[in-house]
Protein backbone atom coordinates (compact mmCIF):
# COMPACT_ATOMS: atom_id res chain seq x y z
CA UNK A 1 -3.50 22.16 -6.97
CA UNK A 2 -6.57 20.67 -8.63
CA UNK A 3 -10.38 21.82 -7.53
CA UNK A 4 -10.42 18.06 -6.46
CA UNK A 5 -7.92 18.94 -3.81
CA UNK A 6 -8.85 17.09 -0.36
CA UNK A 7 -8.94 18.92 2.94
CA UNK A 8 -6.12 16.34 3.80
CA UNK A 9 -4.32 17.81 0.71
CA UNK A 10 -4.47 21.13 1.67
CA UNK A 11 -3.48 20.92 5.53
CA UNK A 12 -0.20 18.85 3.97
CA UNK A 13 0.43 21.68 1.73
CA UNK A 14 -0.52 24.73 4.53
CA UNK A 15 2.29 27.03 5.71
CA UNK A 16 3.76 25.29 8.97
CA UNK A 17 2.74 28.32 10.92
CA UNK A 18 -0.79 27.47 9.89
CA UNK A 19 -0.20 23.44 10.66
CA UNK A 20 1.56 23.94 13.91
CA UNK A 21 -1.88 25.91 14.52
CA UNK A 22 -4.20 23.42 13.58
CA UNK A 23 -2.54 20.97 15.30
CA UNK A 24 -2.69 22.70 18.68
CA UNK A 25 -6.35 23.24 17.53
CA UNK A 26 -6.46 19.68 17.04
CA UNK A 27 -5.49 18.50 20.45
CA UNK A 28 -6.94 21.30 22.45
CA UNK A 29 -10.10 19.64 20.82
CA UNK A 30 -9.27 16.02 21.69
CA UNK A 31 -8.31 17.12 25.53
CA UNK A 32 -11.62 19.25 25.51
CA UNK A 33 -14.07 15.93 24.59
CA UNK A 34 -11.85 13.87 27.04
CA UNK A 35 -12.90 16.44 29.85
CA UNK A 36 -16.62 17.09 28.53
CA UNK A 37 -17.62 13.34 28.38
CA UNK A 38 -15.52 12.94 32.25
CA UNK A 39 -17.38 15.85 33.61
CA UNK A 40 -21.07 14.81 31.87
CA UNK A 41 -20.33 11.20 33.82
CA UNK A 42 -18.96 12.51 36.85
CA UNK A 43 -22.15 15.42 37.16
CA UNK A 44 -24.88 12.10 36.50
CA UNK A 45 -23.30 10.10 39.17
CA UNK A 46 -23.26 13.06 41.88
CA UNK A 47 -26.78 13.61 40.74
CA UNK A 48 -27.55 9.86 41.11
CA UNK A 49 -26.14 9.68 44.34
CA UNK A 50 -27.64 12.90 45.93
CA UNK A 51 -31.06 10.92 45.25
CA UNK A 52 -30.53 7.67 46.19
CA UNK A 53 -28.53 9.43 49.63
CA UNK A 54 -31.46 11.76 50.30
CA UNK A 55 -33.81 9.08 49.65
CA UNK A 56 -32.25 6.77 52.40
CA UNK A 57 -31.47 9.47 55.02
CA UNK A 58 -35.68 10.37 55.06
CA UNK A 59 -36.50 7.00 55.04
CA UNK A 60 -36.34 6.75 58.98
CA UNK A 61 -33.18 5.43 59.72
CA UNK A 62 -31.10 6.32 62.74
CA UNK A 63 -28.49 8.95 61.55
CA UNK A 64 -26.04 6.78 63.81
CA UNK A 65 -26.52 3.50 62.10
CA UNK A 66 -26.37 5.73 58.51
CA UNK A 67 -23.28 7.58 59.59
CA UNK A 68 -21.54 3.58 60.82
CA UNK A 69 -23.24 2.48 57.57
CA UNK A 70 -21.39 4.70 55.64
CA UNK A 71 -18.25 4.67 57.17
CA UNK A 72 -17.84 1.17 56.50
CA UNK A 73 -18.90 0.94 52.87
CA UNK A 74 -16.00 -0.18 50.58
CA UNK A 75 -17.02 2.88 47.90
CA UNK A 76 -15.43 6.12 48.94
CA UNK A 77 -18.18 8.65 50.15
CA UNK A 78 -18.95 11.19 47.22
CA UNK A 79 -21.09 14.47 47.62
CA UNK A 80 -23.95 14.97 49.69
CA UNK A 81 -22.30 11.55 51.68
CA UNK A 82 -19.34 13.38 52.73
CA UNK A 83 -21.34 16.82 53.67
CA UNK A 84 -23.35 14.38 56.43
CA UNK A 85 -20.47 12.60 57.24
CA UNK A 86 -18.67 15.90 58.05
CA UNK A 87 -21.13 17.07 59.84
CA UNK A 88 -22.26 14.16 62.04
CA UNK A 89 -18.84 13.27 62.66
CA UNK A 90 -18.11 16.54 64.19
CA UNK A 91 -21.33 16.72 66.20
CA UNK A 92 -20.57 13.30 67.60
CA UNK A 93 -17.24 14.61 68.59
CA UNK A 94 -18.34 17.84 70.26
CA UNK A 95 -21.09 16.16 71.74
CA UNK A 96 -18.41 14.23 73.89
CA UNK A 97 -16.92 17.14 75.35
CA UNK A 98 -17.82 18.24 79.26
CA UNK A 99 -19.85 21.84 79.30
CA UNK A 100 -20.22 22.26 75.40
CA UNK A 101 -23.54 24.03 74.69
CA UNK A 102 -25.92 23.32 71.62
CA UNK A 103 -24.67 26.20 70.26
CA UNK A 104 -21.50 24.95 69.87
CA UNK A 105 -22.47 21.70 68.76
CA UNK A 106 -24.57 23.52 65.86
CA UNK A 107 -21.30 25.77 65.43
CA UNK A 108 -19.05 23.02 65.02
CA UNK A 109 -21.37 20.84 62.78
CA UNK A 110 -21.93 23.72 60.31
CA UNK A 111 -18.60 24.59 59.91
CA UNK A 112 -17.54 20.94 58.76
CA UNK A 113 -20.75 20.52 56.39
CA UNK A 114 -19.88 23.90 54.66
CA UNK A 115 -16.28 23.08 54.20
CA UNK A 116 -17.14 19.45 52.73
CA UNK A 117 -20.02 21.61 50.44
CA UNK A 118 -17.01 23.62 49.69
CA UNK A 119 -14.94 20.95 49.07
CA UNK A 120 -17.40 18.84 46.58
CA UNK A 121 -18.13 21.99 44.65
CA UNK A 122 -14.32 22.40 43.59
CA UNK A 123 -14.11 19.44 42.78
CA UNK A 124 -17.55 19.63 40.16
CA UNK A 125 -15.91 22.50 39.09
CA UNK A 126 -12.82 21.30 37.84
CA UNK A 127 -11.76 21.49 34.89
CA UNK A 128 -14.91 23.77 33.43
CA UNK A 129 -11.99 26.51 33.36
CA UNK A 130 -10.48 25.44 30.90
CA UNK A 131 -13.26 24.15 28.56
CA UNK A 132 -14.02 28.34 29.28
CA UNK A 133 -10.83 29.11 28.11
CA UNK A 134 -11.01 26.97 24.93
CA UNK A 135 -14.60 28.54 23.93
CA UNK A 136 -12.83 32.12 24.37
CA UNK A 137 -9.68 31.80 22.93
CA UNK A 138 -9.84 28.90 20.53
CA UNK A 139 -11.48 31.24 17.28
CA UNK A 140 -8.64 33.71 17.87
CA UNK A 141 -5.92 31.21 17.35
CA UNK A 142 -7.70 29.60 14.20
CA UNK A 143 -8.32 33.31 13.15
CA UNK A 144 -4.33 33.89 13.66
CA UNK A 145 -3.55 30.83 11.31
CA UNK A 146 -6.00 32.09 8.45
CA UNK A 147 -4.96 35.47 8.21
CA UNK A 148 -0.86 33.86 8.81
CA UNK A 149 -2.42 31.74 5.59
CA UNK A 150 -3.94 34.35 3.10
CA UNK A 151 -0.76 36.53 4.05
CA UNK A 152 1.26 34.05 2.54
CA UNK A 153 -1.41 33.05 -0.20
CA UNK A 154 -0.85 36.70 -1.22
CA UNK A 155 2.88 37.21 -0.62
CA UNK A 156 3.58 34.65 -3.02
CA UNK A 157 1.76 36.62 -5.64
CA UNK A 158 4.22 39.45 -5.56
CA UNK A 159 6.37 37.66 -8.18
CA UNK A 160 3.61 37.01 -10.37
CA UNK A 161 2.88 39.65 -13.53
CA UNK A 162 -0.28 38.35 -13.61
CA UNK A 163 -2.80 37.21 -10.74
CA UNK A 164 -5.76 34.88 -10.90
CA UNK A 165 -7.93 33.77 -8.17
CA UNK A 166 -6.63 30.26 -9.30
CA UNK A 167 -3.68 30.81 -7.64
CA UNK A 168 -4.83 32.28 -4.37
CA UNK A 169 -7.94 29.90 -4.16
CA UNK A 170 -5.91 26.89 -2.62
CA UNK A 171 -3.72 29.19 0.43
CA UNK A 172 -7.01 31.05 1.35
CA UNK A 173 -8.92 27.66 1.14
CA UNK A 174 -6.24 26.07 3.91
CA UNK A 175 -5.75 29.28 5.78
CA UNK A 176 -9.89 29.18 6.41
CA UNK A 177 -9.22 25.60 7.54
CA UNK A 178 -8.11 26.98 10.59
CA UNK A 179 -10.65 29.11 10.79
CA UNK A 180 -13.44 26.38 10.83
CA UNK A 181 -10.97 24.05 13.76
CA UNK A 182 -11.00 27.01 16.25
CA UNK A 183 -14.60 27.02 15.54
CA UNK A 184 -14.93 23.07 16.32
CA UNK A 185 -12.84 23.17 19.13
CA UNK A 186 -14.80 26.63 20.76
CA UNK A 187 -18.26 25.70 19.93
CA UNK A 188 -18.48 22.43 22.15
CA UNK A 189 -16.92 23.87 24.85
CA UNK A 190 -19.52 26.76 25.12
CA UNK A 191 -22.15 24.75 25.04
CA UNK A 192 -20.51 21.93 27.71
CA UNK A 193 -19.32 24.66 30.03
CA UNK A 194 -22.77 26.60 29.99
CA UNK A 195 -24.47 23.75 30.52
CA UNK A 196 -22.60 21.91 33.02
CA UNK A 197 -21.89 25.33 35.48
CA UNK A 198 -25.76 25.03 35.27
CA UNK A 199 -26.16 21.66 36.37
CA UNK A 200 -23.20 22.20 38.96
CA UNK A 201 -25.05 25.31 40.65
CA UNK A 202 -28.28 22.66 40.76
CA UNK A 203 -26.36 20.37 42.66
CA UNK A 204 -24.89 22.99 45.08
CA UNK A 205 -28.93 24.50 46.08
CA UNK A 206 -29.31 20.68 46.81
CA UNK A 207 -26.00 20.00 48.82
CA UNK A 208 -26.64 23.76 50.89
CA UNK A 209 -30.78 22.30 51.31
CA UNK A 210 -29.60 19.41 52.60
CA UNK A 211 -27.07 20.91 54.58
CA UNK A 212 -29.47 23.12 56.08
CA UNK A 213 -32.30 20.24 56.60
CA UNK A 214 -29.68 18.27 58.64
CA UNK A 215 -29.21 21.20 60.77
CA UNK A 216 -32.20 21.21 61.93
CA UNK A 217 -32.42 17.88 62.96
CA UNK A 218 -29.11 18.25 64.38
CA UNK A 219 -29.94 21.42 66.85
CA UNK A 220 -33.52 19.43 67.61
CA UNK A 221 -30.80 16.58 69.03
CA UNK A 222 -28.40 19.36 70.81
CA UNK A 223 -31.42 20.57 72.45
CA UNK A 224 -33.18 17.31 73.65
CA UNK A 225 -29.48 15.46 75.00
């Protein structure tokens, strides 16, 4: 194998120990992006709609005509929508009922928002497991195919009276190519799972404020029906 070899040259000649593992490098990578550029989109347009939400609900509209307004949208409710439609809808609902006190009204309304919070949190939070998962393990499995690599580089010298780094230079040089893909494959899911668990936890405060600011206005309307 020349010193001109290509990296294309020297995955086609690898072991196919060490090409099975760069291939499930390879496509642990490709699933990682797919799930890293979903979750970047999916985080802006919860963030987007928590502000143009909050923004509407303090304007001074009447939480009844929001609530119908919302209901009847042709867009499925998302986020912060859902947590005040939970929770109106099962005010309005108690509030129907003969003898029910504020206290149960305030009950009953905070249980629904905190199961929708619940709810929208899971689903920000899916699939950040396994972009962890990739960061952790991803370096050990390249790691396995280069030292699976150099212990064949090195096996095949056994035959040989006399050894030259010549002839090793090519199997370590493949074997490290596995190496470098668990390294691609770990590094961007680090960085995407650190900083989207961030953003996540910033959108949670916001959804539990919220939560807690329509309470308020909530128990002021138990109070004065």
């Amino acid at each position: 194998m020349s010193p001109e070899t290509s990296l294309l040259e020297l995955v086609a000649h690898a072991s196919f120990v060490v090409q099975l593992v760069m291939l499930a490098l390879l496509a642990v990578s490709i699933v990682s992006w797919t799930f890293i550029f979903g979750k970047y989109r999916e985080i802006k347009r919860a963030e987007a709609n928590c502000e143009a939400f909050e923004e509407r609900f303090w304007s001074g509209i009447d939480l009844t005509a929001l609530y119908r307004e919302l209901s009847r949208d042709e867009h499925e409710s998302e986020g912060v929508e859902n947590i005040f439609r939970a929770g109106f809808k099962e005010f309005a609902r108690l509030r129907q009922q003969a003898g029910i006190t504020p206290e149960a009204l305030i009950s009953g309304a905070q249980r629904a928002m905190r199961v929708a919070l619940t709810r929208e949190v899971e689903l920000l939070d899916e699939h950040l497991p396994f972009l962890a998962t990739v960061g952790s393990t991803s370096p050990y499995i390249g790691l396995f195919g280069t030292v699976w690599g150099i212990m064949n580089a090195f096996r095949s010298l056994g035959n040989v009276k006399q050894a030259t780094l010549a002839m090793v230079a090519p199997g370590i040089s493949e074997a490290l190519i596995a190496t470098a893909m668990g390294l691609f494959a770990a590094i961007p899911a680090v960085v995407a799972y650190n900083r989207y668990t961030t953003a996540i936890d910033r959108l949670a405060n916001r959804y539990e404020t919220f939560a807690d600011e329509f309470l308020s206005l909530l128990h002021r309307q138990a109070h004065t029906q």
